[in-house]
N, C-alpha and C. Protein backbone atom coordinates (compact mmCIF):
# COMPACT_ATOMS: atom_id res chain seq x y z
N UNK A 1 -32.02 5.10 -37.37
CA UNK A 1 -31.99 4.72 -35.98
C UNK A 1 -32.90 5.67 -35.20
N UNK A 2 -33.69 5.16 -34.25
CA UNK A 2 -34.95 5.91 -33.74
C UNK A 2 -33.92 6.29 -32.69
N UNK A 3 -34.69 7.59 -31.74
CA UNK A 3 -34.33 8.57 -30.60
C UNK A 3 -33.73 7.45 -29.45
N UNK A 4 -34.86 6.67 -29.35
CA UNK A 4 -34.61 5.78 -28.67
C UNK A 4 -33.47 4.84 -28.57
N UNK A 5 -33.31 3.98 -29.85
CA UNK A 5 -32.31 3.46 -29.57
C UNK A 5 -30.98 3.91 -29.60
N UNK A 6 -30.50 5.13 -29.89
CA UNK A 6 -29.40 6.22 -29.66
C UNK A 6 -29.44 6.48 -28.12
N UNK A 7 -30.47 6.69 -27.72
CA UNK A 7 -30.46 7.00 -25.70
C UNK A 7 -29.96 5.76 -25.03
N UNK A 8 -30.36 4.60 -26.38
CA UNK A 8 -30.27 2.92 -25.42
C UNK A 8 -28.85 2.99 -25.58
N UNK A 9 -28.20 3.48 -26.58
CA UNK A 9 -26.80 3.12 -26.55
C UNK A 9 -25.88 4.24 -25.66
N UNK A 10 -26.29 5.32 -25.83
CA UNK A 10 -25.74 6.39 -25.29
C UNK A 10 -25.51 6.54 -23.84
N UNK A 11 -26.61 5.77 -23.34
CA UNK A 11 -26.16 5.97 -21.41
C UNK A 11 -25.57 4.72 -21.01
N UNK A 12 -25.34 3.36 -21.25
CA UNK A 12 -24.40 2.50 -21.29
C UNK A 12 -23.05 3.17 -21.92
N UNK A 13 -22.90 4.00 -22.69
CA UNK A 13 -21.54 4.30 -23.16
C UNK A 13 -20.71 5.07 -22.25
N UNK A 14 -22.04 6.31 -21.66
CA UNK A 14 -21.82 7.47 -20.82
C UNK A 14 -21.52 6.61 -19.28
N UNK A 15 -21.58 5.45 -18.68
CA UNK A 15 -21.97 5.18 -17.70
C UNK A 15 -20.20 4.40 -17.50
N UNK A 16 -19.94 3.72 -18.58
CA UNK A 16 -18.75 3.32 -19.11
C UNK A 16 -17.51 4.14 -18.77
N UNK A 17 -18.01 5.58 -19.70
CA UNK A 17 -16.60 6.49 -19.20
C UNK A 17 -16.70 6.87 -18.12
N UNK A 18 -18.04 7.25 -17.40
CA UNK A 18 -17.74 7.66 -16.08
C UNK A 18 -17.10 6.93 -14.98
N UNK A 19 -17.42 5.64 -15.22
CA UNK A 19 -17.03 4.16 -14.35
C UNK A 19 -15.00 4.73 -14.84
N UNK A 20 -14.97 4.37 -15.60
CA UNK A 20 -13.16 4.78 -16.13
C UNK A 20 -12.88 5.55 -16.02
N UNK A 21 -13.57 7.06 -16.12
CA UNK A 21 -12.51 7.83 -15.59
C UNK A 21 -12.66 8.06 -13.70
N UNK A 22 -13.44 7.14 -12.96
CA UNK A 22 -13.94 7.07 -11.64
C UNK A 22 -12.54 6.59 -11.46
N UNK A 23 -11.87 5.45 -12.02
CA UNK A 23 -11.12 4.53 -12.21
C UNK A 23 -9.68 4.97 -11.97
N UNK A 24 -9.46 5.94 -13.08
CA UNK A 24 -8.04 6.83 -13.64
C UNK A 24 -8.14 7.76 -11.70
N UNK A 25 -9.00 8.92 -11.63
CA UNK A 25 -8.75 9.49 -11.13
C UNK A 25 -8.47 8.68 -9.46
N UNK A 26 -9.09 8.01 -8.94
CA UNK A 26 -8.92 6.78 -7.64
C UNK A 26 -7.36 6.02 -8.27
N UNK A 27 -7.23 6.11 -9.00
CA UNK A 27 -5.37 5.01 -9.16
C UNK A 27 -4.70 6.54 -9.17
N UNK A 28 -4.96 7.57 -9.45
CA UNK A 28 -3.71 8.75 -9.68
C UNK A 28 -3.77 9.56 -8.05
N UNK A 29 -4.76 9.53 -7.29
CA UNK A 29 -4.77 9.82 -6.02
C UNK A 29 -4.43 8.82 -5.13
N UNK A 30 -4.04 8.08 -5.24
CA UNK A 30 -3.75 7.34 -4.04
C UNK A 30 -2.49 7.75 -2.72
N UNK A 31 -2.55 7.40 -1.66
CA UNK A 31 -2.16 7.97 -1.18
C UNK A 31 -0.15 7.72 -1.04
N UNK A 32 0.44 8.49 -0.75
CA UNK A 32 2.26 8.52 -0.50
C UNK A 32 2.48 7.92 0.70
N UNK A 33 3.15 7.01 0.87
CA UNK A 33 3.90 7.09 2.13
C UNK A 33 4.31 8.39 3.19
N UNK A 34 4.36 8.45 4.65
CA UNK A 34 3.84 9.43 5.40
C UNK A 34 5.72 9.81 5.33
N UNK A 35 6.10 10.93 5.76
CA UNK A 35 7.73 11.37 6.26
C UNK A 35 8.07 10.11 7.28
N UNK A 36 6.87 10.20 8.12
CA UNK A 36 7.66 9.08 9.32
C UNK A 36 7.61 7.56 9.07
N UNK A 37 6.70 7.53 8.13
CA UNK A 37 7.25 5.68 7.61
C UNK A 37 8.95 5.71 6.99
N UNK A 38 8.48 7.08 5.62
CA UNK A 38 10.09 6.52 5.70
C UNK A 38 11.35 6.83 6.26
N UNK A 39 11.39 7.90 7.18
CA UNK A 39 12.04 7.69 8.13
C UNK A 39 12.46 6.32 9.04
N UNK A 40 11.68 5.62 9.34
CA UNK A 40 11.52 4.70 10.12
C UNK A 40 12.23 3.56 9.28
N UNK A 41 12.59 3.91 8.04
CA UNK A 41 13.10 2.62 7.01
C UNK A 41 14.57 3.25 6.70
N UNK A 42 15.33 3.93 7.34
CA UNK A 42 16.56 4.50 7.09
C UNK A 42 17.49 3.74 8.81
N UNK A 43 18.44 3.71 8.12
CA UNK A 43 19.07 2.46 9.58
C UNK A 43 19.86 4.25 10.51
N UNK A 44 20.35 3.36 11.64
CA UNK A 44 20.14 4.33 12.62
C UNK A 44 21.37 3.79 13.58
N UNK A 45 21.92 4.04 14.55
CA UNK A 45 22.58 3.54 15.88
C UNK A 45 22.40 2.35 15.99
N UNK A 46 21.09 2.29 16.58
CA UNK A 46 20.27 0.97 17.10
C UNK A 46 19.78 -0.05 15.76
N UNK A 47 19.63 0.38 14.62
CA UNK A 47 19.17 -0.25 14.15
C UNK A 47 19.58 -0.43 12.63
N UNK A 48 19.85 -1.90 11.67
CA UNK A 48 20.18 -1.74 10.42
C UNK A 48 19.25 -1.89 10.01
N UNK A 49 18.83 -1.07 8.24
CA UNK A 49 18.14 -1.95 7.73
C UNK A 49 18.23 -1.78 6.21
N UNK A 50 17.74 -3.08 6.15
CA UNK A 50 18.35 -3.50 4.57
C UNK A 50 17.03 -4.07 3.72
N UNK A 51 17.31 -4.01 2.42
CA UNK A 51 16.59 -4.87 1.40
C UNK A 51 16.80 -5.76 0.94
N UNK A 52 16.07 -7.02 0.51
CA UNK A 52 16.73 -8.24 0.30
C UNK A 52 15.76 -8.79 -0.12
N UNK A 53 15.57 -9.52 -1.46
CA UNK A 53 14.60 -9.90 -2.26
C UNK A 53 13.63 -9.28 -2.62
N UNK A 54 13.52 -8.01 -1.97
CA UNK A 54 12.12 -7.48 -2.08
C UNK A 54 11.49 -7.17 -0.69
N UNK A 55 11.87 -8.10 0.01
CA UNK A 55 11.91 -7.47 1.55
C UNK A 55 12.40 -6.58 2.49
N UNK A 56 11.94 -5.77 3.37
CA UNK A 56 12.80 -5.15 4.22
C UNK A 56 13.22 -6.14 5.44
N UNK A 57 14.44 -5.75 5.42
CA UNK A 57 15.01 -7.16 6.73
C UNK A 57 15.39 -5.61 7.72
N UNK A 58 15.08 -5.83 9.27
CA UNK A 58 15.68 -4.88 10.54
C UNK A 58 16.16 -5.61 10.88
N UNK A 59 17.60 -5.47 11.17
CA UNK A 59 18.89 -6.05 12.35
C UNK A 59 19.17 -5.00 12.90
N UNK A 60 19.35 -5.61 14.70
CA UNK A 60 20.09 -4.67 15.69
C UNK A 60 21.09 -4.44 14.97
N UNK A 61 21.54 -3.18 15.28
CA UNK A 61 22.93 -2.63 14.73
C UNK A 61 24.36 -3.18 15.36
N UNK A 62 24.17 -3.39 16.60
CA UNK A 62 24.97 -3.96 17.44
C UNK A 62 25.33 -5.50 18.01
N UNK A 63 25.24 -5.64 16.40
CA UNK A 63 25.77 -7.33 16.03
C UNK A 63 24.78 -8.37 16.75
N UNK A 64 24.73 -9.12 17.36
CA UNK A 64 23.93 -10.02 18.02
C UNK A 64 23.05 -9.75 19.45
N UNK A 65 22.43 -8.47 19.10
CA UNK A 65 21.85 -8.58 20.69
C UNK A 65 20.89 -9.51 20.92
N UNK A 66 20.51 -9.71 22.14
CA UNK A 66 19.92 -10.83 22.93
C UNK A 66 18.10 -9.57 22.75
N UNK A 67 17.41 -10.33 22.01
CA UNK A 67 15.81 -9.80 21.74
C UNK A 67 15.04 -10.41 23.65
N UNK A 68 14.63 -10.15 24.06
CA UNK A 68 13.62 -10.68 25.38
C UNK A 68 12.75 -11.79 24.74
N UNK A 69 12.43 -12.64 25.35
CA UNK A 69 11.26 -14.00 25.37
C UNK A 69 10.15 -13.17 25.40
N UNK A 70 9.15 -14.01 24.60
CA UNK A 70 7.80 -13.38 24.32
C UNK A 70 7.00 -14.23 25.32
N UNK A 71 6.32 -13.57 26.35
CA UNK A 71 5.45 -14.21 27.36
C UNK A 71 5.21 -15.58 26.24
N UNK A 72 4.61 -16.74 27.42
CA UNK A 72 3.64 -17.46 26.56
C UNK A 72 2.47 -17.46 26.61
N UNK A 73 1.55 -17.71 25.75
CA UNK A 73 0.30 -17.54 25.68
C UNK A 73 -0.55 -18.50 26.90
N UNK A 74 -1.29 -17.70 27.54
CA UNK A 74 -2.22 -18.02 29.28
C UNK A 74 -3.22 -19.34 28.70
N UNK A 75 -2.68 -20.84 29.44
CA UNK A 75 -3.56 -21.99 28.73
C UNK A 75 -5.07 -21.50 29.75
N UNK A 76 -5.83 -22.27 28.90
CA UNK A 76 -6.70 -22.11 29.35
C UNK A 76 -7.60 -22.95 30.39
């Protein structure tokens, strides 16, 4: 096998691991959830909250409160 075609194979191989381990190290840094997100997911006075299918569900804590009407949108 000539010089050459060892270089032809060798920097496609080299280009490979670098691409993968580009890969490994970007999936093992990613970033945590902040203190105050999850804070904000722990129920409270005002507020329950629960999991449910996979979802987070927020209910007022105080059984049925009345939420305010959302303006309606200005026709044009």
């Amino acid at each position: 096998m000539t010089r050459l075609a060892k270089l032809a194979l060798l920097i496609p191989l080299l280009l490979v691991l670098a691409l993968a381990g580009g890969i490994l190290y970007w999936n093992a840094s990613t970033l945590q959830p902040a203190p105050e997100a999850l804070a904000a997911l722990q129920s409270d006075a005002e507020v329950r909250v629960a999991q449910s299918d996979g979802l987070i569900v927020f209910q007022p804590a105080a059984g049925n409160a009345a939420t305010p009407a959302m303006p309606s949108a200005a026709r044009c």
